[in-house]
Each structure stands twice: as C-alpha cells, then as structure tokens.
C-alpha atoms as a PDB file:
ATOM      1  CA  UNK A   1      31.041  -8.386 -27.963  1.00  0.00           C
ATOM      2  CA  UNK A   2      28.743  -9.894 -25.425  1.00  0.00           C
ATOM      3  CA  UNK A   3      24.398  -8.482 -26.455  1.00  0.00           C
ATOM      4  CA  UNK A   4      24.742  -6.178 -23.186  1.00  0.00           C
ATOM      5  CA  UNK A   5      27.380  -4.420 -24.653  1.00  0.00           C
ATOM      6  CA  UNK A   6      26.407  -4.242 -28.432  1.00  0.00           C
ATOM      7  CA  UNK A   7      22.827  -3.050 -26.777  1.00  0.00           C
ATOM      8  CA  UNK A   8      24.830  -0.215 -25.387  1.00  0.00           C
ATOM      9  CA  UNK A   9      26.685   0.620 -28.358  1.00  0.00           C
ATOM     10  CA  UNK A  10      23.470   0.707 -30.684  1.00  0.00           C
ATOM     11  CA  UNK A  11      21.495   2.805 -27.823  1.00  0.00           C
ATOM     12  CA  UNK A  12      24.672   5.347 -28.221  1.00  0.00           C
ATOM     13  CA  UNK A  13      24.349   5.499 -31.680  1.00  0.00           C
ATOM     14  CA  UNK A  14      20.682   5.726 -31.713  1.00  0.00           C
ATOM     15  CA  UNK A  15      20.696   8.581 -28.983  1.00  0.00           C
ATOM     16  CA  UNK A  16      23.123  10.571 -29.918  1.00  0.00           C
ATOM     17  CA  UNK A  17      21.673  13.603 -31.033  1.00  0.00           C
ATOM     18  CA  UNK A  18      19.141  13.811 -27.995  1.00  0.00           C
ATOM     19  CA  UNK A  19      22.346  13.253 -25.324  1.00  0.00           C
ATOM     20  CA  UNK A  20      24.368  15.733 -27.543  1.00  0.00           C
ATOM     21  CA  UNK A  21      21.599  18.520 -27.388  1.00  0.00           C
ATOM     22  CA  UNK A  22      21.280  18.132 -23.751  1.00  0.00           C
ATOM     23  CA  UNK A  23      24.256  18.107 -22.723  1.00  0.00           C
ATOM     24  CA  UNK A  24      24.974  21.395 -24.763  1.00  0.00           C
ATOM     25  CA  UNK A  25      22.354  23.293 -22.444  1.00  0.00           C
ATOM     26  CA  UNK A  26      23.425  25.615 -19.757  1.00  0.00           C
ATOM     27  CA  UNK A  27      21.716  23.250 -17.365  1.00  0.00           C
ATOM     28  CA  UNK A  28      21.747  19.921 -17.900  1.00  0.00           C
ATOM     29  CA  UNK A  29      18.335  18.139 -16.325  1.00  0.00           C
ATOM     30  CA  UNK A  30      18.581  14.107 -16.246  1.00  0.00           C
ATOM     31  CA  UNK A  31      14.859  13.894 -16.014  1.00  0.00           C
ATOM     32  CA  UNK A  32      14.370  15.706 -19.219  1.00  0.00           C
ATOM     33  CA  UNK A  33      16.659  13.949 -20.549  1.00  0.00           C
ATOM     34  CA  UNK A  34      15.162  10.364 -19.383  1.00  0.00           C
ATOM     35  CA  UNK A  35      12.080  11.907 -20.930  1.00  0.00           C
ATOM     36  CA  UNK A  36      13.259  12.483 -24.056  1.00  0.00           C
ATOM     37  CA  UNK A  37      14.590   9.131 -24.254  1.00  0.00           C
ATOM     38  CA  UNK A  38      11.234   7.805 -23.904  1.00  0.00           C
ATOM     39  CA  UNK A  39       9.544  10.286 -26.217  1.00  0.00           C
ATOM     40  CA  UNK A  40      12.384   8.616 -28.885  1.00  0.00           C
ATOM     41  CA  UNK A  41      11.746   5.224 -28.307  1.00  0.00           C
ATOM     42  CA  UNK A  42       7.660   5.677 -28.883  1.00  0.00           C
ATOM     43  CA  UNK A  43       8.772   7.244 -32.198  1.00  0.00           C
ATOM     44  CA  UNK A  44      10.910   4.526 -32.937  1.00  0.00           C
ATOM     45  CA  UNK A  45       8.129   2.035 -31.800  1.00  0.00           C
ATOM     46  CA  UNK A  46       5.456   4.191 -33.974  1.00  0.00           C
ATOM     47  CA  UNK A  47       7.705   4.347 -37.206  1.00  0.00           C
ATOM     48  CA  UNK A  48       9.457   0.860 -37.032  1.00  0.00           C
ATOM     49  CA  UNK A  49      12.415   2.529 -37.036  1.00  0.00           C
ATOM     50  CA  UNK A  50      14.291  -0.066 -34.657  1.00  0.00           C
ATOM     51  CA  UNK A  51      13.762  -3.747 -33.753  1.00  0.00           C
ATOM     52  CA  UNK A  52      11.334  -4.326 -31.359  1.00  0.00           C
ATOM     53  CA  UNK A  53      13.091  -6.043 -28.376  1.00  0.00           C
ATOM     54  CA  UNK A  54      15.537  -3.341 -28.977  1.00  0.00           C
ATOM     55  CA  UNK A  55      13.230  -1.007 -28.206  1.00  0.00           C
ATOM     56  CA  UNK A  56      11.548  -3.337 -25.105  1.00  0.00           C
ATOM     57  CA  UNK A  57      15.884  -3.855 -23.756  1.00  0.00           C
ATOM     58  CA  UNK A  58      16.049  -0.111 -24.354  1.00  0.00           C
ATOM     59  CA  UNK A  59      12.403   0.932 -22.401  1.00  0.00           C
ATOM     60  CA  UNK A  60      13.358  -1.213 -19.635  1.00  0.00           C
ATOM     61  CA  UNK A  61      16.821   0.287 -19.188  1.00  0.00           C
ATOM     62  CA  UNK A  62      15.948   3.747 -19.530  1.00  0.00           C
ATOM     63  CA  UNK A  63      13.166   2.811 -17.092  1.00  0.00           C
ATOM     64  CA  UNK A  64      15.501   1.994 -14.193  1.00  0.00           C
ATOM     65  CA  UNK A  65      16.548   6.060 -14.159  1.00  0.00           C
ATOM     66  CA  UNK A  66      13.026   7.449 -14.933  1.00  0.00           C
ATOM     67  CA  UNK A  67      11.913   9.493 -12.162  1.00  0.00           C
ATOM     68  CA  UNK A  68       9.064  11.268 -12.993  1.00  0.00           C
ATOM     69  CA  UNK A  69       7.801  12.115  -9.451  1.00  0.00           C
ATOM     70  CA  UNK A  70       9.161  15.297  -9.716  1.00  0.00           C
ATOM     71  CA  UNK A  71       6.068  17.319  -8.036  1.00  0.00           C
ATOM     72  CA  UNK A  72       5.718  17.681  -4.193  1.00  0.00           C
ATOM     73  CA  UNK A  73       2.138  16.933  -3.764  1.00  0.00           C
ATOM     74  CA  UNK A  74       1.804  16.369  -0.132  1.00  0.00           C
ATOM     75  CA  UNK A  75       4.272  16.635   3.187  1.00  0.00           C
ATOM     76  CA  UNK A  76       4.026  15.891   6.993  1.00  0.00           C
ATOM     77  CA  UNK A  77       6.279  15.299   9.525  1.00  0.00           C
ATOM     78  CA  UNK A  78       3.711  16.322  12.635  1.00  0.00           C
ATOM     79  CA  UNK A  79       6.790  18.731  13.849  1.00  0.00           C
ATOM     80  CA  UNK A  80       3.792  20.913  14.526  1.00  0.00           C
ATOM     81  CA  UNK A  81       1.954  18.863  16.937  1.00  0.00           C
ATOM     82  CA  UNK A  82      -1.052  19.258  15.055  1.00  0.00           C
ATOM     83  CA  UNK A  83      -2.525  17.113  12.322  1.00  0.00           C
ATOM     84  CA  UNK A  84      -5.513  19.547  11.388  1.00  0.00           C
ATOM     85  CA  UNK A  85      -4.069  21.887   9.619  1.00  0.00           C
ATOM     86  CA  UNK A  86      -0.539  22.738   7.383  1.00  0.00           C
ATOM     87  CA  UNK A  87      -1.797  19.896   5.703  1.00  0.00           C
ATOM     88  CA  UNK A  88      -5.166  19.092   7.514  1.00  0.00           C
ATOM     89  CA  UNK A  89      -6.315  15.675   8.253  1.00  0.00           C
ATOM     90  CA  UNK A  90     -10.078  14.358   9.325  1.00  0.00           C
ATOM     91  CA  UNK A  91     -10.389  11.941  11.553  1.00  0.00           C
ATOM     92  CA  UNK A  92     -13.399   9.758  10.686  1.00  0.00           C
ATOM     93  CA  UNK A  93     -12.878   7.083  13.407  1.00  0.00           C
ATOM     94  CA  UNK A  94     -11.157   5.999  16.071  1.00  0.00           C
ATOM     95  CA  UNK A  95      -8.510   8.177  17.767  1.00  0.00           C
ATOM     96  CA  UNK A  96      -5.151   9.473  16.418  1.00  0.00           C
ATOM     97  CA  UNK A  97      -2.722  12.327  18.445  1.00  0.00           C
ATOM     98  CA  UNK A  98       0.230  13.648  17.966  1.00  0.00           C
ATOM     99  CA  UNK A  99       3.182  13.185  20.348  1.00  0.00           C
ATOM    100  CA  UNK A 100       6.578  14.264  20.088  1.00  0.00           C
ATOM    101  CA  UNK A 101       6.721  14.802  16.255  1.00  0.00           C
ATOM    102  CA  UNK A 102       4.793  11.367  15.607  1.00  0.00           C
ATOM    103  CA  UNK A 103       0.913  11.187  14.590  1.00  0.00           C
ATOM    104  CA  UNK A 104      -0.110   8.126  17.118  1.00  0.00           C
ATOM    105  CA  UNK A 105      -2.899   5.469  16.966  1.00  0.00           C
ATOM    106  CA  UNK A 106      -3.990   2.698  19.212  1.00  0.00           C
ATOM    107  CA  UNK A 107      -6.682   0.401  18.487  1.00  0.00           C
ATOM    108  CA  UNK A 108      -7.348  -2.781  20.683  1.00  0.00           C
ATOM    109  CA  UNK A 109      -9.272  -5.754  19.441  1.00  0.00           C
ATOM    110  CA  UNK A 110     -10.530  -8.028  22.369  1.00  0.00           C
ATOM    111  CA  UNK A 111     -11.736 -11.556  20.710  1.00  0.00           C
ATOM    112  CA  UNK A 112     -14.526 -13.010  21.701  1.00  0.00           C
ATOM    113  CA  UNK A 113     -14.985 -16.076  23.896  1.00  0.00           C
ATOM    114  CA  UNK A 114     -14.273 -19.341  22.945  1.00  0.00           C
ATOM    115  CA  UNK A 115     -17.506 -21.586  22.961  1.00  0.00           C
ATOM    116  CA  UNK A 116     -17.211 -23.635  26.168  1.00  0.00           C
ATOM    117  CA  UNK A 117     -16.275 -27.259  26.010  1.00  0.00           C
ATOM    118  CA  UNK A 118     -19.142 -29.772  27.132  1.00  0.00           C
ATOM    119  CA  UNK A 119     -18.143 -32.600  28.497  1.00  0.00           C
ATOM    120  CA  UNK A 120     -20.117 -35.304  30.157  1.00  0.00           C
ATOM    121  CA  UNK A 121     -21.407 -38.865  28.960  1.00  0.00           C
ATOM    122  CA  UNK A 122     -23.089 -40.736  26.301  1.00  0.00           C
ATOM    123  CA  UNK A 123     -25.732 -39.793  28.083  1.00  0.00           C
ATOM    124  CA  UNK A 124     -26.194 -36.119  28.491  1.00  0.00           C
ATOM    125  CA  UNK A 125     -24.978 -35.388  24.926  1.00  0.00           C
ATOM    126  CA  UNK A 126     -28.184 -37.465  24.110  1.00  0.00           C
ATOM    127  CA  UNK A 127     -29.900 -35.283  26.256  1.00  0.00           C
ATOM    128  CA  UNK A 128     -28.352 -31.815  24.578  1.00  0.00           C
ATOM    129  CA  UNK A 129     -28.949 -33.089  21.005  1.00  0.00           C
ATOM    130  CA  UNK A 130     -32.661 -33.930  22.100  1.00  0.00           C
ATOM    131  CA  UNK A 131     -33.251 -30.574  22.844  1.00  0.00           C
ATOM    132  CA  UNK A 132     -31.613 -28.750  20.573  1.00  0.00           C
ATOM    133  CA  UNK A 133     -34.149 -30.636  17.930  1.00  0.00           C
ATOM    134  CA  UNK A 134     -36.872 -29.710  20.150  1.00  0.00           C
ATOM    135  CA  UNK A 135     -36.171 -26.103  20.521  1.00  0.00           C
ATOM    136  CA  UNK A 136     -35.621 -26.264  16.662  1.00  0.00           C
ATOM    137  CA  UNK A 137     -38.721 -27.221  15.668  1.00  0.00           C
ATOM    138  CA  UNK A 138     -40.344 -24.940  18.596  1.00  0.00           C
ATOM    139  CA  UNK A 139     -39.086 -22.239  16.892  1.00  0.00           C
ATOM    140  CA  UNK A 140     -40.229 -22.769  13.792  1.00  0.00           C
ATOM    141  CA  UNK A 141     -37.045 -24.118  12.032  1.00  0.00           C
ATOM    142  CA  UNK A 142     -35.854 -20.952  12.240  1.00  0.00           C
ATOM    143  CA  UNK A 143     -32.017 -20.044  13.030  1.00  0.00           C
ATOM    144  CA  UNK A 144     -30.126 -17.589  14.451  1.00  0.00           C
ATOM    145  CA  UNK A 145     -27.499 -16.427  14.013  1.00  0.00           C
ATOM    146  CA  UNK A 146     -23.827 -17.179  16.357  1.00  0.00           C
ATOM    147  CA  UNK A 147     -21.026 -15.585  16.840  1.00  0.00           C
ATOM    148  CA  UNK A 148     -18.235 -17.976  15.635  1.00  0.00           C
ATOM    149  CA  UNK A 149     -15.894 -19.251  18.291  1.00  0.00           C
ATOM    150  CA  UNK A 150     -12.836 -17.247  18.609  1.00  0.00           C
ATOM    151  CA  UNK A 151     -13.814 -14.389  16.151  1.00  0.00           C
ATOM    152  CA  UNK A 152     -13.311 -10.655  17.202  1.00  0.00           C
ATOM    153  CA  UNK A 153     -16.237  -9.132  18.707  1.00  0.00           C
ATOM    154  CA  UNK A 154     -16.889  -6.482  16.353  1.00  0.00           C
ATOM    155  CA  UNK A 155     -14.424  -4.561  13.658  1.00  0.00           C
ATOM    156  CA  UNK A 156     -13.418  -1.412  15.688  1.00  0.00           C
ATOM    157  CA  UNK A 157     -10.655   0.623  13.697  1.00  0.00           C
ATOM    158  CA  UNK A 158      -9.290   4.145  13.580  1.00  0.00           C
ATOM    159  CA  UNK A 159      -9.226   6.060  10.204  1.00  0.00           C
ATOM    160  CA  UNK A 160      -7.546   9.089   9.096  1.00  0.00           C
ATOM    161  CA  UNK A 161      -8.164  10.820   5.618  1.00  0.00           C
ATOM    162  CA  UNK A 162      -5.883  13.560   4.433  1.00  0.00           C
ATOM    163  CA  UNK A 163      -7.922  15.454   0.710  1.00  0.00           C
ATOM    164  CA  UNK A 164      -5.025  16.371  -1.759  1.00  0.00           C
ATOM    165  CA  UNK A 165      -5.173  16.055  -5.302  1.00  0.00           C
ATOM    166  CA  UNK A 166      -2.672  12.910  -5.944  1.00  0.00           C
ATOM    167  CA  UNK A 167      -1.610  12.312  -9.979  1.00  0.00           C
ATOM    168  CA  UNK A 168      -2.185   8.442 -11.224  1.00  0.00           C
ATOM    169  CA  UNK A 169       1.773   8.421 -11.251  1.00  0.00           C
ATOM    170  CA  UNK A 170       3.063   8.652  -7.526  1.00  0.00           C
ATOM    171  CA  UNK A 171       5.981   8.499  -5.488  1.00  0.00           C
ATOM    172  CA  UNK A 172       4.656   8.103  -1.570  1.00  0.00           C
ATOM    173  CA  UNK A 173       6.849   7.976   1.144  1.00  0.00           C
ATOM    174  CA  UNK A 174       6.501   7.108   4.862  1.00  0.00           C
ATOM    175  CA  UNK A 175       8.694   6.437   8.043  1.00  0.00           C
ATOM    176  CA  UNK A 176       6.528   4.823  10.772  1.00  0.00           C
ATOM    177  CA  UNK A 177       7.094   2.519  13.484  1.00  0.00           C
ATOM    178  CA  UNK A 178       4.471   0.212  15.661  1.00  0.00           C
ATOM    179  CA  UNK A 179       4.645  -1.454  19.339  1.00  0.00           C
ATOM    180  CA  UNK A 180       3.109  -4.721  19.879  1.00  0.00           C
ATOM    181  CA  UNK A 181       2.740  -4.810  23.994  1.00  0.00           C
ATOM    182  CA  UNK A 182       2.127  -9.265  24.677  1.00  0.00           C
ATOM    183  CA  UNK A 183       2.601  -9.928  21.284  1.00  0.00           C
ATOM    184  CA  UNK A 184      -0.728  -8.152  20.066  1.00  0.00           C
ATOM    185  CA  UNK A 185      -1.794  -8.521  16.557  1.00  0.00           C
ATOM    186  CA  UNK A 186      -1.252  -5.466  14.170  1.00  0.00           C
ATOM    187  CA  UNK A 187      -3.076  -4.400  10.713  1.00  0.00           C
ATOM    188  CA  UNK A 188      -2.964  -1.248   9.310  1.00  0.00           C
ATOM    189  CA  UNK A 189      -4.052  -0.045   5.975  1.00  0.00           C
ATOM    190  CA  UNK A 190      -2.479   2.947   3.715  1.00  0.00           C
ATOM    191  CA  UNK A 191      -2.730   4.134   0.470  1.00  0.00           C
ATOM    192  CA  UNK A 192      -4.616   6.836  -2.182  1.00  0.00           C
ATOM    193  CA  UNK A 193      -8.173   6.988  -2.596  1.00  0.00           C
ATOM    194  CA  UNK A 194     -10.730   8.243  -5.043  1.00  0.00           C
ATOM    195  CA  UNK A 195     -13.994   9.746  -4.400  1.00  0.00           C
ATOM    196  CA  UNK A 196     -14.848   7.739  -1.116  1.00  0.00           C
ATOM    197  CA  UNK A 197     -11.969   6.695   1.037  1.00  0.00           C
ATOM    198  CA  UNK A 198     -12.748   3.362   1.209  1.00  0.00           C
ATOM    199  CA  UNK A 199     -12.110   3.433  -2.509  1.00  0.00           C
ATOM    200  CA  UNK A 200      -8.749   2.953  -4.009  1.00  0.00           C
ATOM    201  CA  UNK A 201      -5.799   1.043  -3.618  1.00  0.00           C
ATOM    202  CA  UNK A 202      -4.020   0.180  -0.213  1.00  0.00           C
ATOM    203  CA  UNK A 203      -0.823  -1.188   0.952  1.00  0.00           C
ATOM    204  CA  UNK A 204      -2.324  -3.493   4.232  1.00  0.00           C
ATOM    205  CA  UNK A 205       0.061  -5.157   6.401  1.00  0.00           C
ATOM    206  CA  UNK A 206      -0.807  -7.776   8.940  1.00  0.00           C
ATOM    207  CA  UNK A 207       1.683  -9.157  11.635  1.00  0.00           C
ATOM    208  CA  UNK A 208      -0.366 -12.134  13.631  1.00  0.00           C
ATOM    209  CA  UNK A 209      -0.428 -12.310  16.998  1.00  0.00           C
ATOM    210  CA  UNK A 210       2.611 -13.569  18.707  1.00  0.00           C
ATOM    211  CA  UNK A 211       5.482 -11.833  16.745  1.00  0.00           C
ATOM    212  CA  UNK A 212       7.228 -12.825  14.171  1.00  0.00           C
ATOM    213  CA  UNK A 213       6.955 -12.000  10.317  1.00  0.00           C
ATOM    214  CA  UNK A 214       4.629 -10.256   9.391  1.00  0.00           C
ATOM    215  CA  UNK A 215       2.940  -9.961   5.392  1.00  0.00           C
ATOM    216  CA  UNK A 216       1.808  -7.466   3.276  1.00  0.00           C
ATOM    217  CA  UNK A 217      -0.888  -7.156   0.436  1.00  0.00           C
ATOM    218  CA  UNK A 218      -1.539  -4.845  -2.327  1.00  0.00           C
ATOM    219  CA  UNK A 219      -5.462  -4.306  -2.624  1.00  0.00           C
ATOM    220  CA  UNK A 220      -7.621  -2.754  -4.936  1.00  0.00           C
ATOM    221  CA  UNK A 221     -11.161  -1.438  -3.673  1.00  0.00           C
ATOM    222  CA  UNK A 222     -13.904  -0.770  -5.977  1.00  0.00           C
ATOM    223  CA  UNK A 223     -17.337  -0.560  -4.780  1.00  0.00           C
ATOM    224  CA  UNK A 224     -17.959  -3.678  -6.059  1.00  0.00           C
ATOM    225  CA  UNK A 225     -15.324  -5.557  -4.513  1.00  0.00           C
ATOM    226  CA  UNK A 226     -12.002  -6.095  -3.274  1.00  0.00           C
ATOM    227  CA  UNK A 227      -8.907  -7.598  -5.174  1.00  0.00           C
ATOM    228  CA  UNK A 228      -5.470  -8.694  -4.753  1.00  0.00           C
ATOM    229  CA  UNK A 229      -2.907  -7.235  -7.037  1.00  0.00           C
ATOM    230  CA  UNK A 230      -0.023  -8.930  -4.863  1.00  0.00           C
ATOM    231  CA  UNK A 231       1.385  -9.962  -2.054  1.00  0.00           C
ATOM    232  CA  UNK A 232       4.792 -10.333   0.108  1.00  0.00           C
ATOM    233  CA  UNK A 233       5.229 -12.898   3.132  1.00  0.00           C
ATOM    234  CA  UNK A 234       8.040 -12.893   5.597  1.00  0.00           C
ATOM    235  CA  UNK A 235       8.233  -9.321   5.362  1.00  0.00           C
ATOM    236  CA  UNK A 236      10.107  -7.673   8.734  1.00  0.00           C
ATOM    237  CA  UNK A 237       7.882  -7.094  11.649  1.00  0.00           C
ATOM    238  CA  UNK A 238       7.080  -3.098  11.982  1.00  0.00           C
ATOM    239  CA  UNK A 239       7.390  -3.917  15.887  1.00  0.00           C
ATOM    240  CA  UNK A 240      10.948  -3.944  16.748  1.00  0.00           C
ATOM    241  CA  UNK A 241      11.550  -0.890  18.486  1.00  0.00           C
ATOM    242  CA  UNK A 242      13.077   1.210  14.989  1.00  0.00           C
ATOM    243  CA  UNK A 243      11.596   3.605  12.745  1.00  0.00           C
ATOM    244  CA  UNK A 244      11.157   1.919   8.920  1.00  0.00           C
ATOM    245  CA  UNK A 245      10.848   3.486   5.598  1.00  0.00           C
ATOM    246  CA  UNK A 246       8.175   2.422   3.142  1.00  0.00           C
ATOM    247  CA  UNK A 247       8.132   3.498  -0.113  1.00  0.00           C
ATOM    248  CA  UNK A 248       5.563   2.935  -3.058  1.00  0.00           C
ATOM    249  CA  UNK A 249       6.024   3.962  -6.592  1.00  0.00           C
ATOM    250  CA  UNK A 250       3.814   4.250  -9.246  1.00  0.00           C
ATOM    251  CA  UNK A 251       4.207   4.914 -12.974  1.00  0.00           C
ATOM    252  CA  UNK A 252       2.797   5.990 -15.626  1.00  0.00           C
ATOM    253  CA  UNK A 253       2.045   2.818 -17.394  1.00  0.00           C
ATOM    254  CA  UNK A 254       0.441   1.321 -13.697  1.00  0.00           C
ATOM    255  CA  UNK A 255       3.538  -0.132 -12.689  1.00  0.00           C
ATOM    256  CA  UNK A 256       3.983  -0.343  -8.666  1.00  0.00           C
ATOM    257  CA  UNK A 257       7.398  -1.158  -6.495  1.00  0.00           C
ATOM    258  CA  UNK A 258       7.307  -1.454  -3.188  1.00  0.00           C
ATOM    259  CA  UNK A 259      10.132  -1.031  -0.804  1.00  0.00           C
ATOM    260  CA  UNK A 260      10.749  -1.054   3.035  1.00  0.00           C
ATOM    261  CA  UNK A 261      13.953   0.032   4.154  1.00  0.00           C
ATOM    262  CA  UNK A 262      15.258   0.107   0.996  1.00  0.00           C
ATOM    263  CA  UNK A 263      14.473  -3.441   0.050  1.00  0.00           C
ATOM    264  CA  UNK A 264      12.023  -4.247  -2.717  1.00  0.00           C
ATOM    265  CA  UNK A 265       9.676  -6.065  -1.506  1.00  0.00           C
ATOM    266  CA  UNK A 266       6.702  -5.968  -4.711  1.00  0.00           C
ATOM    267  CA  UNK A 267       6.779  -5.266  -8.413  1.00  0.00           C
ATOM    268  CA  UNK A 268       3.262  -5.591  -9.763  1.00  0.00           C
ATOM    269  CA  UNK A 269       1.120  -3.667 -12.657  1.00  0.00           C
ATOM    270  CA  UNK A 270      -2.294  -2.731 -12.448  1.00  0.00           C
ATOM    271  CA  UNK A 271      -4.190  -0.191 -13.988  1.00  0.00           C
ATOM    272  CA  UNK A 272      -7.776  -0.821 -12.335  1.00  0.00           C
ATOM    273  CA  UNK A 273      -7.716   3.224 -11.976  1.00  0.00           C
ATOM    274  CA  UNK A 274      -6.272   5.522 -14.143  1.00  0.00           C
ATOM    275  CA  UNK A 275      -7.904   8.834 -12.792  1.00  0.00           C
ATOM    276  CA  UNK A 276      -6.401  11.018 -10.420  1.00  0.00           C
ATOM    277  CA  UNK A 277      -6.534  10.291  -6.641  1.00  0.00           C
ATOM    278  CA  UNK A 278      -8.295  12.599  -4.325  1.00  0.00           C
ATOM    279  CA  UNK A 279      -6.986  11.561  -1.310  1.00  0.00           C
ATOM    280  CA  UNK A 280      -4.495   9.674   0.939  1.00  0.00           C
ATOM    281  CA  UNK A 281      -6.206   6.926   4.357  1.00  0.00           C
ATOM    282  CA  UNK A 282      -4.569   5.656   6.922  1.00  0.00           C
ATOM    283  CA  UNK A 283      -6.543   2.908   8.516  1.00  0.00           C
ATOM    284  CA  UNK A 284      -5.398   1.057  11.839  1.00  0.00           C
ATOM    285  CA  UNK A 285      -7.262  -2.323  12.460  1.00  0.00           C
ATOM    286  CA  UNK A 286      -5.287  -3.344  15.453  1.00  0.00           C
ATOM    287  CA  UNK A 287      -2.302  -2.523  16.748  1.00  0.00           C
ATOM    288  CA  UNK A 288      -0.340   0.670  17.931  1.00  0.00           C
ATOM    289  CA  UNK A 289       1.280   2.629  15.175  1.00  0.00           C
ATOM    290  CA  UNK A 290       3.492   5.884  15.008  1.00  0.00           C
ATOM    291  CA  UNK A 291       3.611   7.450  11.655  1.00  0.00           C
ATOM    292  CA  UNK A 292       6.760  10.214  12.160  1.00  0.00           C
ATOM    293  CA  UNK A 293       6.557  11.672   7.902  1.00  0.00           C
ATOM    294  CA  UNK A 294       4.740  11.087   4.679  1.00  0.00           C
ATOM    295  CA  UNK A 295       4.930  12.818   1.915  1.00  0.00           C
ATOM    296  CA  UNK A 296       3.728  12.143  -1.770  1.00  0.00           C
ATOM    297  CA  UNK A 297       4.817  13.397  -5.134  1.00  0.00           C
ATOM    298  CA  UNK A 298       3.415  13.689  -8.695  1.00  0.00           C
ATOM    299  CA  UNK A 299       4.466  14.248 -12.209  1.00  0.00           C
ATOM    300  CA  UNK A 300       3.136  17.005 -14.421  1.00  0.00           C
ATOM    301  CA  UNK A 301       0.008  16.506 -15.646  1.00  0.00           C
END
C-alpha cells in the first residue's frame, strides 16, 4: 500500500463519524462539511490525538476543497453604464467612463527628454568643465536639482476607490482587458485597502514598453513602507485583444493564490494585516485598461 493510499485509508477511518453525520442530513453542504474537517483536525492537533504530519498531509488535502468565500461582498459588471451608484465608486484621480458594459481608463505618460549629446573637441569640453566649476562656486556650492535623463515627467495616474466592508479571507474576481496603441507601456494597480487607499495590499502588473511579457508583483503598503510579498515574470501580456480572468484568493491563515485565466500564477503567505478591509482601488499608471466585472466574496465572520 503506497503512503497516499494508507493516508486515505486512516483519514476514512478517522472521519468517519463527521462524513456519516453529514451525509445523513436532508441537505448535504460540502462546505460544512470541509469545515468540520478542519474543526477535527485542530482537535486532533490540540489533544495529540494523531501524528503530526498526519495531521499537516491531512490540512493540506482538505485544504485543496476549502472554499470558504461563501459571502457575496461586492459585484459589478458596469451593465448599467454607471459606476456611481449600485455599487458606487469615487473617482479620486484621473478619468474613468463607462462604455458598452466596460468601466474604461486611459492614462498617457510622455517621458521626458533625453539630455542632449555634446559633442565637439578636446577643446570645448575644457571649456564646458571650466565653467561648470565656475558657476559652481558662483553659486555658492550649491546644487540643484535635474531631472534624470529619460525619466517620466511627472507620475500622472487615474484612481478609482469602491468603500465595502471586505473580510481578511477573500475571494476577488475580475475580467479586464487593456490596449497598448505603439507598444505603450502599461501598469495598473488593484487590490483591498484599509483605512486610506493607498494602504493595503495590491496585485500591480507592469508590461514594458514594446510588448511582450509582461510581470506581476504582490505588494504590501503600510504607511511606513512598501514590500514585496512575491512576484511572477513572463506572465501573458493583458494587451492582446481578449478579455482575461484574474483571480486572487485569500485564506484564513494569510495564504494568497493567484490565477489568470485559470493558471496559477502565485502562492505566497502573508499576514502583514489581519483586520478587515474597507475598501477595493483600482489604480492605472499607464496604459489603457477595460475592467468588464469584479466582484469579491467573504466568509462569515
């Protein structure tokens, strides 16, 4: 008997009486069931009842069918035409619009100029360094400040917040498409926040200019800082001319999946916050995005 299947065999024994009594009720629920799975194994766990990687096999099995997200929290697919109310969002910068069933945003970034290139001899670069030490010490050996070459003049973005109560434990999930006209870089930002919404944690996805794969990063925001949980390269470019699903879980014990189109594409755990969310942001750094549903669920509290 190969350790899968005697793992099986003892979980039967072990559970027994729960899968008996449920399966005696008029209607048999699988999440109740899951859940009473769970509550058994923390016994076990608390009494010493079983072995202990038993128990850890057992968790993570029973894990892969736990679905506690059974609460609709939040829902929007913009049929409408309207994002301000039946749910209402705020729009706290930038522009977004709804057209044909899709909530719309369009931000462009312009970079700045390149610093020119100097050319000339021996001679005149004498002459340029020469000065620039004079005007240096006219000024006081003071310095100012320059605009790197090639940066982006400026951060402009569009933001859109949407105030629902969201559990620790979530289930959110989005269809949404973007357009890159020339190749245009694309970032856009979404996730649950608390108090402030630039708070939180946030899915951000960045496809560089030019095409190709794109990559996405799980952050957490505090007010003191930003962090990395984890991150994905080579993930498939949002601009292709199809709608994509993305879908982020979140347990009760911090762990997060991400999938898009039904590929996982992050398992991470992080349990930086562990207080309800107030809130879900959508922020668009570049790029033109169409975001056709959302909707988020919960578990009991």
């Amino acid at each position: 008997m190969t350790a899968k299947r005697a793992l099986a065999f003892v979980a039967a024994l072990t559970l027994a009486p729960a899968i008996a009594a449920r399966a005696q009720s008029a209607e048999p629920d699988p999440q109740a069931l899951i859940e009473e799975l769970n509550a058994l194994i923390e016994r076990g766990e608390e009494q010493r009842s079983a072995d202990r990687p038993f128990l850890r096999d057992l968790r993570e099995l029973v894990a892969r069918f736990d679905r506690p997200w059974q609460v609709q929290l939040f829902a929007d697919d913009f049929d409408d035409g309207d994002y301000t109310r039946s749910p209402s969002w705020t729009v706290t910068a930038g522009e977004f619009w709804v057209e044909a069933g899709t909530l719309k945003s369009r931000v462009e970034v312009a970079p700045a100029p390149s610093e020119p290139q100097r050319n000339g001899s021996e001679g005149d670069t004498a002459s340029r360094v020469f000065g620039e030490i004079l005007e240096e010490a006219l000024n006081g050996g003071r310095e100012e400040a320059q605009q790197q070459p090639g940066a982006a003049v400026g951060t402009p973005r569009a933001v859109i917040t949407a105030p629902v109560t969201i559990t620790n434990a979530f289930a959110l999930s989005t269809q949404l498409s973007a357009q890159a006209p020339g190749g245009t870089a694309q970032r856009l930002q979404l996730g649950p926040y608390q108090a402030d919404a630039e708070l939180g944690y946030r899915l951000s996805y960045l496809a560089a200019e030019g095409g190709g794969d794109a990559s996405l990063e799980m952050l957490r925001i505090y007010s003191r800082g930003t962090s990395v949980i984890d991150s994905a390269d080579s993930v498939p470019n949002l601009a292709d001319g199809r709608t994509h699903t993305l879908e982020w879980s979140r347990d009760r014990n911090g762990e997060m999946v991400v999938r898009l189109d039904g590929q996982e594409i992050m398992r991470t755990v992080d349990r930086g916050f562990r207080d309800p969310f107030d809130g879900l942001v959508l922020i668009n750094e570049g790029g033109e995005f169409g975001l056709h549903s959302v909707s988020v669920r919960g578990v009991e509290q």
